[in-house]
N, C-alpha and C. Protein backbone atom coordinates (compact mmCIF):
# COMPACT_ATOMS: atom_id res chain seq x y z
N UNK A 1 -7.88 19.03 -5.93
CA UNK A 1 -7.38 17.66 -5.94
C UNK A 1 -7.43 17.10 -4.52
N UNK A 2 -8.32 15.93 -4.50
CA UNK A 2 -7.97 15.28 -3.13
C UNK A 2 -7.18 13.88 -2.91
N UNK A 3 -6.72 14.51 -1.74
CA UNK A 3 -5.23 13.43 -1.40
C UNK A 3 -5.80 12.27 -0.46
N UNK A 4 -5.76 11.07 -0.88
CA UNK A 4 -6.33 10.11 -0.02
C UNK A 4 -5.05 9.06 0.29
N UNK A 5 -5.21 9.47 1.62
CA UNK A 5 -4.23 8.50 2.33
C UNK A 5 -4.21 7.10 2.09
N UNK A 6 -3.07 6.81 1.81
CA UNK A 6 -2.41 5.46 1.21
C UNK A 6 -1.51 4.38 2.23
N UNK A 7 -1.11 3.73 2.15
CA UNK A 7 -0.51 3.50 2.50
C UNK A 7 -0.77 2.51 4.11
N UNK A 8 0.39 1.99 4.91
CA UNK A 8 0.15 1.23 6.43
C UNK A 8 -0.93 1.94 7.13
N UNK A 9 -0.74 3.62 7.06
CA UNK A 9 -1.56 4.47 7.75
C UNK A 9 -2.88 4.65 7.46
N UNK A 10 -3.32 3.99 6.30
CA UNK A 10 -4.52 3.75 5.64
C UNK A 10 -5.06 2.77 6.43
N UNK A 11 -4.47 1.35 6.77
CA UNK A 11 -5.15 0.83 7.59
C UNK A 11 -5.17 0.49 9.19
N UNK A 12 -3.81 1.22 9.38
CA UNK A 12 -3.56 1.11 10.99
C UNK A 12 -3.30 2.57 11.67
N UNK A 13 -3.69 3.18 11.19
CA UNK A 13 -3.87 4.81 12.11
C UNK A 13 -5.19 4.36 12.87
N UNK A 14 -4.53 4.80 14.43
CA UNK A 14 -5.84 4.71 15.65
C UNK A 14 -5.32 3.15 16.40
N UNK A 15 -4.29 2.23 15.44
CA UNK A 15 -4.06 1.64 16.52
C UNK A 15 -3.30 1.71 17.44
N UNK A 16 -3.61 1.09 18.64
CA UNK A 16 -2.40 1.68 19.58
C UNK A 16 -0.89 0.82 19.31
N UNK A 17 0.18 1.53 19.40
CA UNK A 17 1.41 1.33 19.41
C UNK A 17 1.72 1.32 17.80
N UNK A 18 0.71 1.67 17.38
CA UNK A 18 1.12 1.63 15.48
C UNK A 18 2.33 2.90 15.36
N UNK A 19 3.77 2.74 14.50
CA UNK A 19 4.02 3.57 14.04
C UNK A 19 4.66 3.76 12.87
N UNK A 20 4.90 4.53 12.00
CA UNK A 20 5.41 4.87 10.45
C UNK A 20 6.21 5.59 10.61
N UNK A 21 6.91 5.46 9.42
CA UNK A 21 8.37 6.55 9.52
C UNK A 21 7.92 7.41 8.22
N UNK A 22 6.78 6.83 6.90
CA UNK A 22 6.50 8.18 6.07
C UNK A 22 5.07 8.05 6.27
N UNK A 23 4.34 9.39 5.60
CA UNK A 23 2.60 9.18 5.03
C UNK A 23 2.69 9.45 3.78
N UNK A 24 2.00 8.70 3.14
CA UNK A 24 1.67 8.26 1.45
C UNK A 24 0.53 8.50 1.46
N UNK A 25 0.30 9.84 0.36
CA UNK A 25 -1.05 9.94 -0.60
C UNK A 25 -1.01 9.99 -1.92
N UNK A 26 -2.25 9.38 -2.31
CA UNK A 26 -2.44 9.45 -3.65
C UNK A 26 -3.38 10.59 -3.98
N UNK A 27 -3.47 10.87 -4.76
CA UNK A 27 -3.76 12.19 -5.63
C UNK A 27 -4.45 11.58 -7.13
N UNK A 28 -5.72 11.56 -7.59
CA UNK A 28 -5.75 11.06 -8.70
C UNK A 28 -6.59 12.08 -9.82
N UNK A 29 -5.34 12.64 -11.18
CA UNK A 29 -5.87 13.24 -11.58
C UNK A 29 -6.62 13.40 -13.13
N UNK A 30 -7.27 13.99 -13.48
CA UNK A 30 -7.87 13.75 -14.99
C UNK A 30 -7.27 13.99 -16.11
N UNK A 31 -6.11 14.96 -15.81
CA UNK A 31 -5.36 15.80 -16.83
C UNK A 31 -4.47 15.56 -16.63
N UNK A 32 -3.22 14.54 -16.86
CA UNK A 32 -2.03 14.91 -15.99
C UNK A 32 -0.97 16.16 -16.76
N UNK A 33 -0.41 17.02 -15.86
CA UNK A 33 0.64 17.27 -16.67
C UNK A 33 1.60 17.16 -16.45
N UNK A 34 2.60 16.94 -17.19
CA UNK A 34 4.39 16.20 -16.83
C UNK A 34 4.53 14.76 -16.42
N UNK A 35 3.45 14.20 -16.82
CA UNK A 35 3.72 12.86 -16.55
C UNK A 35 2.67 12.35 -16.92
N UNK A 36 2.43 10.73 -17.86
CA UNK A 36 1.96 10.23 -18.25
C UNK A 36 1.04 9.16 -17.59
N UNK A 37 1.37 8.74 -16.69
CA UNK A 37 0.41 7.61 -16.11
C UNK A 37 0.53 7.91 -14.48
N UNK A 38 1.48 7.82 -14.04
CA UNK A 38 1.91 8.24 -12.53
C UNK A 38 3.19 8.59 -12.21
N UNK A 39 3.21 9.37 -11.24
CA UNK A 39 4.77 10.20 -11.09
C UNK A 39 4.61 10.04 -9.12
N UNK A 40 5.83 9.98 -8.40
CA UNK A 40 5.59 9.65 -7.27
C UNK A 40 7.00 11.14 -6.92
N UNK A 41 6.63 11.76 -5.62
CA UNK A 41 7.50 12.16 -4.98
C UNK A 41 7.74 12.24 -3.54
N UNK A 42 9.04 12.76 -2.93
CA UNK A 42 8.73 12.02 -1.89
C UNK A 42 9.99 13.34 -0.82
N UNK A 43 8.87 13.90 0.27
CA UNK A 43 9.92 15.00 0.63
C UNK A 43 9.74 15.59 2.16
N UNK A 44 10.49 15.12 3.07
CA UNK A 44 10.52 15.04 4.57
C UNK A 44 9.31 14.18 4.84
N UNK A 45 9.52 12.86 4.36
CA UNK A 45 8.31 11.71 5.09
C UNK A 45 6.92 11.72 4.59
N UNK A 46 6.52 12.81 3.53
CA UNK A 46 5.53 12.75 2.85
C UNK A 46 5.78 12.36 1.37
N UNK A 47 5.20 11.19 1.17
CA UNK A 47 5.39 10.77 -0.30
C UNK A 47 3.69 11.12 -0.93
N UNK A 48 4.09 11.62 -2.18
CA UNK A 48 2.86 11.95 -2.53
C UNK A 48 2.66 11.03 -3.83
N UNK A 49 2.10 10.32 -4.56
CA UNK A 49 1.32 9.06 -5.67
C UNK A 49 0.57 10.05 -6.40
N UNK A 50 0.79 10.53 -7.92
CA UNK A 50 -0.40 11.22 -8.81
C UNK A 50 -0.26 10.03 -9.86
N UNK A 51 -1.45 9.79 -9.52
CA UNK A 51 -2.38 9.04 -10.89
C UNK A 51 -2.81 9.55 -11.90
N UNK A 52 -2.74 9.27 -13.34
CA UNK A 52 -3.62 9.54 -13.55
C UNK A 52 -5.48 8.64 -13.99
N UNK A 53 -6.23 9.68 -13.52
CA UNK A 53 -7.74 8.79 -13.16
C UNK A 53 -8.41 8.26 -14.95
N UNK A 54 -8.31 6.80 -14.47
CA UNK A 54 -8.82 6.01 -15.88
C UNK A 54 -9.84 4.85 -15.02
N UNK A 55 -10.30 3.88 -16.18
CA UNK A 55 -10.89 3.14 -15.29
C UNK A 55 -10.00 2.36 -14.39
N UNK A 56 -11.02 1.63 -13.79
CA UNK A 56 -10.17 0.55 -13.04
C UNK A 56 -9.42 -0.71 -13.69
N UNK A 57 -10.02 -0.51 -14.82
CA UNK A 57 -9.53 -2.06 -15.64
C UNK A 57 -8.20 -1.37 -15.93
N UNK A 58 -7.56 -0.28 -16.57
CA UNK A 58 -6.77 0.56 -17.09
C UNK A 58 -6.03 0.40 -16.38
N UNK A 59 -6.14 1.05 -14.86
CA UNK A 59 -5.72 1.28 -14.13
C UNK A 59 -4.83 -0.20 -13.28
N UNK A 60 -5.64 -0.97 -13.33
CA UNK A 60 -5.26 -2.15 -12.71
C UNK A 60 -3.96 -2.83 -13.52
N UNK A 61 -4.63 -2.74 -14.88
CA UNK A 61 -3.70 -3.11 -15.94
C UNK A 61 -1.96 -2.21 -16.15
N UNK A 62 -2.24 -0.82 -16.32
CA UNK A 62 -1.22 -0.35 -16.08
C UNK A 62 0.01 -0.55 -15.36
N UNK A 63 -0.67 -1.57 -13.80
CA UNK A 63 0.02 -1.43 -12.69
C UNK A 63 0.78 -2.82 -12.70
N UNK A 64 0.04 -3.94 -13.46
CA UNK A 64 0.55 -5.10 -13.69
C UNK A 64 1.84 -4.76 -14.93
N UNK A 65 1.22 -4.09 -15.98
CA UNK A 65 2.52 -3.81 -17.17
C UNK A 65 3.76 -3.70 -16.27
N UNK A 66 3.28 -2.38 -15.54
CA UNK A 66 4.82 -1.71 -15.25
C UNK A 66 5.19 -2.68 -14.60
N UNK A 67 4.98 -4.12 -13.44
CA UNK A 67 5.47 -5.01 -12.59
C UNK A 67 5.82 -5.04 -11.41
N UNK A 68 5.68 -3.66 -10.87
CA UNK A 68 6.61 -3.31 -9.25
C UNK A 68 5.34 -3.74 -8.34
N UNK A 69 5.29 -4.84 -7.14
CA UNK A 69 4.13 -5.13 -6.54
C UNK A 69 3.75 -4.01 -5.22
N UNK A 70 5.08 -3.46 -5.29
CA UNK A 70 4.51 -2.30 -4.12
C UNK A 70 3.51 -1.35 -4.79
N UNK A 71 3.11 -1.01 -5.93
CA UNK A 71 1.91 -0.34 -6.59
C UNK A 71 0.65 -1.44 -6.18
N UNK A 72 0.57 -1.93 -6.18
CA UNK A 72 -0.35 -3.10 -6.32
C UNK A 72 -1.44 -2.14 -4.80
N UNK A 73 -0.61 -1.80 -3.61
CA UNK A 73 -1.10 -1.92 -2.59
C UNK A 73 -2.07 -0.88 -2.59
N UNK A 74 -2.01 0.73 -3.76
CA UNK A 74 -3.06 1.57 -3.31
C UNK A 74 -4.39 1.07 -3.80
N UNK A 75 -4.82 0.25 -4.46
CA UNK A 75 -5.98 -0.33 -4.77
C UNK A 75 -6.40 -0.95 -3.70
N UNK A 76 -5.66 -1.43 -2.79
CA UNK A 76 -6.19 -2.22 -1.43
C UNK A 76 -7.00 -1.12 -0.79
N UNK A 77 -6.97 0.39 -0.47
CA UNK A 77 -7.39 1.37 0.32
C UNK A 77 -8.59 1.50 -0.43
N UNK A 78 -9.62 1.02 0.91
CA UNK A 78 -11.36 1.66 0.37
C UNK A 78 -11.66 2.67 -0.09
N UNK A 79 -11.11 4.01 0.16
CA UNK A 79 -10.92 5.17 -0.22
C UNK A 79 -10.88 5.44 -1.63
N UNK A 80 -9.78 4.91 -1.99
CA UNK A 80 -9.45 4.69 -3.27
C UNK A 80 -10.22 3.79 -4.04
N UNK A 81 -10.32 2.61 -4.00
CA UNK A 81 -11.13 1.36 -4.61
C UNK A 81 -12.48 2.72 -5.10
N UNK A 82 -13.09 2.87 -4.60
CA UNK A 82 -14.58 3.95 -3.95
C UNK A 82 -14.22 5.28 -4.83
N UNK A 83 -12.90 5.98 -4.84
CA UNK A 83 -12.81 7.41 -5.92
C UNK A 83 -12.97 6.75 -7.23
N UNK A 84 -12.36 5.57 -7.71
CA UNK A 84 -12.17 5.07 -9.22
C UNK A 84 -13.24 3.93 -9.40
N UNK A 85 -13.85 3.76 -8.47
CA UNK A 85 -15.21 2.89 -8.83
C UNK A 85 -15.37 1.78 -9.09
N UNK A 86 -13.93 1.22 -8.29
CA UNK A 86 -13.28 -0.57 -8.33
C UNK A 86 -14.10 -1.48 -7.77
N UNK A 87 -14.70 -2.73 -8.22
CA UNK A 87 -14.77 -3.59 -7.28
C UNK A 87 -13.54 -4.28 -6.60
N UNK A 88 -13.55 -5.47 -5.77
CA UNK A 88 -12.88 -6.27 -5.52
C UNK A 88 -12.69 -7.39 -6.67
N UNK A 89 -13.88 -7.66 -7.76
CA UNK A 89 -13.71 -8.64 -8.62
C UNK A 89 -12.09 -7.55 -9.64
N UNK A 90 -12.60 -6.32 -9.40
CA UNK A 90 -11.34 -5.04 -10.22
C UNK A 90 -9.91 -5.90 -10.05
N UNK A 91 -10.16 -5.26 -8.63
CA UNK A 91 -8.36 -5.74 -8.20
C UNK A 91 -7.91 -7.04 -8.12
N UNK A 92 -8.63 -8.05 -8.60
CA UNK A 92 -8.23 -9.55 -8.51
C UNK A 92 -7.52 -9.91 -9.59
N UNK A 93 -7.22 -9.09 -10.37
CA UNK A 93 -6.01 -9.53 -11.91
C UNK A 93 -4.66 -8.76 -11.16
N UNK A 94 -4.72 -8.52 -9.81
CA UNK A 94 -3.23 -7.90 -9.20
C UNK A 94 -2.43 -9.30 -8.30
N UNK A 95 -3.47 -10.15 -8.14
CA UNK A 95 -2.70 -11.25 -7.36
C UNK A 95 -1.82 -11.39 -8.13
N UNK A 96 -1.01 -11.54 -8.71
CA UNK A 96 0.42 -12.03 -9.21
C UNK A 96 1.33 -11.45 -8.61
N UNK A 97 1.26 -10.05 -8.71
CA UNK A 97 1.97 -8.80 -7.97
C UNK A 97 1.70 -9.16 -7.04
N UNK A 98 0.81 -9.32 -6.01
CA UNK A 98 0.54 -9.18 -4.29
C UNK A 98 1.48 -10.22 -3.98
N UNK A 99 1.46 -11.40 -4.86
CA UNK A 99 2.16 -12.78 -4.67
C UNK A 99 3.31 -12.78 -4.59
N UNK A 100 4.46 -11.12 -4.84
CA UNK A 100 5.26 -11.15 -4.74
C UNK A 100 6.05 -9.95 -4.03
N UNK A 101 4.87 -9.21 -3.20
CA UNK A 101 5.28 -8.34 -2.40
C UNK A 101 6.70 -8.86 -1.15
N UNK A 102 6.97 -8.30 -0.75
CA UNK A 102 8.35 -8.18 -0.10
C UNK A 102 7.85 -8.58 1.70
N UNK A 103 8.51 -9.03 2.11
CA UNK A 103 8.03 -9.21 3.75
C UNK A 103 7.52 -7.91 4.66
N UNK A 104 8.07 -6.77 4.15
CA UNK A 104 7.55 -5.13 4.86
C UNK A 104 6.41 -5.21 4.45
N UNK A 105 6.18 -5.83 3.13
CA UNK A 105 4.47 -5.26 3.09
C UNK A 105 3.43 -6.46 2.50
N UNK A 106 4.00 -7.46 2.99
CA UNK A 106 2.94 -8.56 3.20
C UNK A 106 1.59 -8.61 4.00
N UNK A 107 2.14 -7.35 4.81
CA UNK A 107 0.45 -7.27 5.43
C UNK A 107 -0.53 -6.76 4.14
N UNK A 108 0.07 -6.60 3.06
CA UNK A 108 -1.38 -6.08 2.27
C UNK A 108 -1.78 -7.50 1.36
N UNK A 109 -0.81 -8.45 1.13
CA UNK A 109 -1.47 -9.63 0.61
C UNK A 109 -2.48 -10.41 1.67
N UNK A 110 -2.35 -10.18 2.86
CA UNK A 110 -3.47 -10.33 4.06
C UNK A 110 -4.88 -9.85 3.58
N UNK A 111 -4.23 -8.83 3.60
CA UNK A 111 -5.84 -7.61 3.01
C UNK A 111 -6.25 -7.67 1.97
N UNK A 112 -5.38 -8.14 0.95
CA UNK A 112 -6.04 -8.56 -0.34
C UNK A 112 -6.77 -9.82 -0.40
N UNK A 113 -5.79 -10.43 0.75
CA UNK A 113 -7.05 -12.01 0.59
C UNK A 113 -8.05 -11.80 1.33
N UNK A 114 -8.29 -11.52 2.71
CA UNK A 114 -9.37 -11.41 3.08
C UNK A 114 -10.71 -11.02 2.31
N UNK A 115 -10.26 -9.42 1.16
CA UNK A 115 -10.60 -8.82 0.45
C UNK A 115 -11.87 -9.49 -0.20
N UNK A 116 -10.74 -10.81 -0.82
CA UNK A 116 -11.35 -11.54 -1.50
C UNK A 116 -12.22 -12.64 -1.21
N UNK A 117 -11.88 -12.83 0.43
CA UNK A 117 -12.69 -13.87 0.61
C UNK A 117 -14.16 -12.79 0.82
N UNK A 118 -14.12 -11.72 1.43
CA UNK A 118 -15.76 -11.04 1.92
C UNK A 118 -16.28 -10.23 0.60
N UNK A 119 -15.55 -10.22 -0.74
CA UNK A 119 -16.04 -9.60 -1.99
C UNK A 119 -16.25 -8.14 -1.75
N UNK A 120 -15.89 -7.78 -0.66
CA UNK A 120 -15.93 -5.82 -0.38
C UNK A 120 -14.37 -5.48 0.54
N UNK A 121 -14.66 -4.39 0.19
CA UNK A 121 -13.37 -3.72 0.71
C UNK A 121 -13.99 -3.58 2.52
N UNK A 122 -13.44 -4.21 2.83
CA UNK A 122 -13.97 -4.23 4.48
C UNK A 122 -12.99 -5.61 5.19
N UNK A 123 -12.46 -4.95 5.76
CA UNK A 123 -12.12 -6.09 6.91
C UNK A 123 -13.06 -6.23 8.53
N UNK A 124 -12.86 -7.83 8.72
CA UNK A 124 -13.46 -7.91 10.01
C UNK A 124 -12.30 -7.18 11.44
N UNK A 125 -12.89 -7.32 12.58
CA UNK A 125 -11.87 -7.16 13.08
C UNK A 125 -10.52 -7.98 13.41
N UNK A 126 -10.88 -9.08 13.19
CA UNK A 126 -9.62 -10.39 13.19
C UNK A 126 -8.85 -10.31 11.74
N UNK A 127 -9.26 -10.10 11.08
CA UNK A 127 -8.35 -9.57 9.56
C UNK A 127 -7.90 -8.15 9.71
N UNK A 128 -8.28 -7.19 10.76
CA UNK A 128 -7.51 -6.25 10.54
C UNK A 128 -6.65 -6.71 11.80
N UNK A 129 -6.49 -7.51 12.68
CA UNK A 129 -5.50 -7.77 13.56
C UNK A 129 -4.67 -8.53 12.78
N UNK A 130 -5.34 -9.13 12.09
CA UNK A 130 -3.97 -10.47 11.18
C UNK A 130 -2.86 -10.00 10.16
N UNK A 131 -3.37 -8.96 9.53
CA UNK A 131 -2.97 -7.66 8.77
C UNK A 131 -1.74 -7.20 9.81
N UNK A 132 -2.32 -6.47 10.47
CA UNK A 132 -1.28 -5.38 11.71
C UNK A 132 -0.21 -6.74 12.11
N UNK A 133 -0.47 -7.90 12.63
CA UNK A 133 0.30 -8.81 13.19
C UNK A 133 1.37 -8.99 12.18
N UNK A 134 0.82 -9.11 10.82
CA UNK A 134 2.29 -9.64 9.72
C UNK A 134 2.64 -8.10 9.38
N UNK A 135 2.41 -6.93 9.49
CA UNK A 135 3.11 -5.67 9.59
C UNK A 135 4.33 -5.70 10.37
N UNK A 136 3.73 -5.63 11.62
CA UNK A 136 4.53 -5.65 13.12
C UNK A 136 6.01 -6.93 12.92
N UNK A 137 5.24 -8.08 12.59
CA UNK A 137 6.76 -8.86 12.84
C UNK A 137 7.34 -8.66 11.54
N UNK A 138 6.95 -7.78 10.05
CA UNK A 138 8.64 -7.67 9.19
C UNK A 138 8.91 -6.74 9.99
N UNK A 139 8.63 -5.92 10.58
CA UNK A 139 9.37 -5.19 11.44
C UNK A 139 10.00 -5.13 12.34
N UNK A 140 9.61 -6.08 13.06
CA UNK A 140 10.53 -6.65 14.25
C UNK A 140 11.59 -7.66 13.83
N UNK A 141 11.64 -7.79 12.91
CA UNK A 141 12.42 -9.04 12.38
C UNK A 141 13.54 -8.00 11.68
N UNK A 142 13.41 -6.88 11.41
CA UNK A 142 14.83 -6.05 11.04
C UNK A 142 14.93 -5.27 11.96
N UNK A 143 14.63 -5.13 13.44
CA UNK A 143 15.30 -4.32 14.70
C UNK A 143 16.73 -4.62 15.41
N UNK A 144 16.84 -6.05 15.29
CA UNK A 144 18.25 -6.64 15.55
C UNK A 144 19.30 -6.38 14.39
N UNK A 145 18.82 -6.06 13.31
CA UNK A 145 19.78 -6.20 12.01
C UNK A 145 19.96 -4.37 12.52
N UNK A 146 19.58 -3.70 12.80
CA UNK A 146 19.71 -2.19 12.87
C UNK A 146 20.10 -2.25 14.06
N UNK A 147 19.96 -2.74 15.35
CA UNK A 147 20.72 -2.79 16.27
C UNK A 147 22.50 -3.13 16.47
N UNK A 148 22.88 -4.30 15.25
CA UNK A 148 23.53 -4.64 14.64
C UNK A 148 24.50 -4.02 14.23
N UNK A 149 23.81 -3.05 13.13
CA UNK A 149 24.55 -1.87 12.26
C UNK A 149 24.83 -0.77 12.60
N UNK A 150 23.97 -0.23 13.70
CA UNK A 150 24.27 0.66 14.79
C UNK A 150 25.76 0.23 15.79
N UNK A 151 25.40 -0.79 16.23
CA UNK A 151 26.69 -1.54 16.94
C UNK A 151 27.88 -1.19 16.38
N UNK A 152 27.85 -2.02 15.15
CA UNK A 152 29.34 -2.24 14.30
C UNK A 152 29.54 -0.88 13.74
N UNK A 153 28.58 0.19 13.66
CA UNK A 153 28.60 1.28 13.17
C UNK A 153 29.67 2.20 14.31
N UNK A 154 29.40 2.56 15.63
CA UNK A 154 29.65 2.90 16.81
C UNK A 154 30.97 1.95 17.12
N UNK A 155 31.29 1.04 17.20
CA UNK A 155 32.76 0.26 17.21
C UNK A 155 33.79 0.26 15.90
N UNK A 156 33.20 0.77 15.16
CA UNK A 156 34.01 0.71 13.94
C UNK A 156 35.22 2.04 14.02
């Protein structure tokens, strides 16, 4: 079984000052056992994603049923798109979901649009800076709220 990295680290490992607090792989398999469509676990900062491998229409579809838009994002990874044999026209019945990803991971509705504007899984280099840029500030935008809670945490 091969584990293909998922996740922020999928598209920002190698940049400088990039950092993560887990690594996410997906795993996609033919047979599953103990679980029916996908099972996720998650254990000292490694979260691991088993699929199981259908088409992409299936697959895409599955991910809209269940509704959670943070699934939406392993179809963004070329890696992946490329093991299950997705186009970009594939993953374009997920915009609804991307449309409602959360501010932590709005950098992948970046990547999904770009996606869509170049019809391949490829970013230029200004879409992978525009990407990393809306990463970086949900993140910076909850350092004061943890500075915060640390504070009142320590005075309390």
């Amino acid at each position: 079984m091969k584990q293909i990295l998922v996740g922020s680290r999928a598209f920002f490992s190698g940049i400088e000052g990039f950092k993560s607090k887990d690594t996410n792989f997906l795993v996609l398999v033919d047979n599953p056992a103990g679980f029916r469509w996908r099972r996720e676990q998650s254990l000292r900062g490694i979260c691991m994603f088993h699929y199981k491998q259908e088409t992409p229409a299936q697959m895409v579809q599955r991910t809209i049923d269940n509704g959670d838009p943070l699934l939406a994002g392993k179809f963004l990874v070329p890696e992946v798109a490329q093991a299950i044999g997705a186009t970009v026209d594939d993953i374009l019945p997920l915009e609804p979901l991307i449309a409602r990803l959360d501010d932590r991971h709005r950098y992948e509705a970046v990547i999904f649009n770009a996606y869509k504007r170049n019809g391949t899984f490829t970013l230029t280099a200004q879409q992978l800076q525009d990407a990393y840029a809306s990463y970086c500030s949900a993140r910076k935008a909850e350092e004061p709220q943890r500075e915060r809670i640390t504070e009142s945490a320590a005075n309390g």
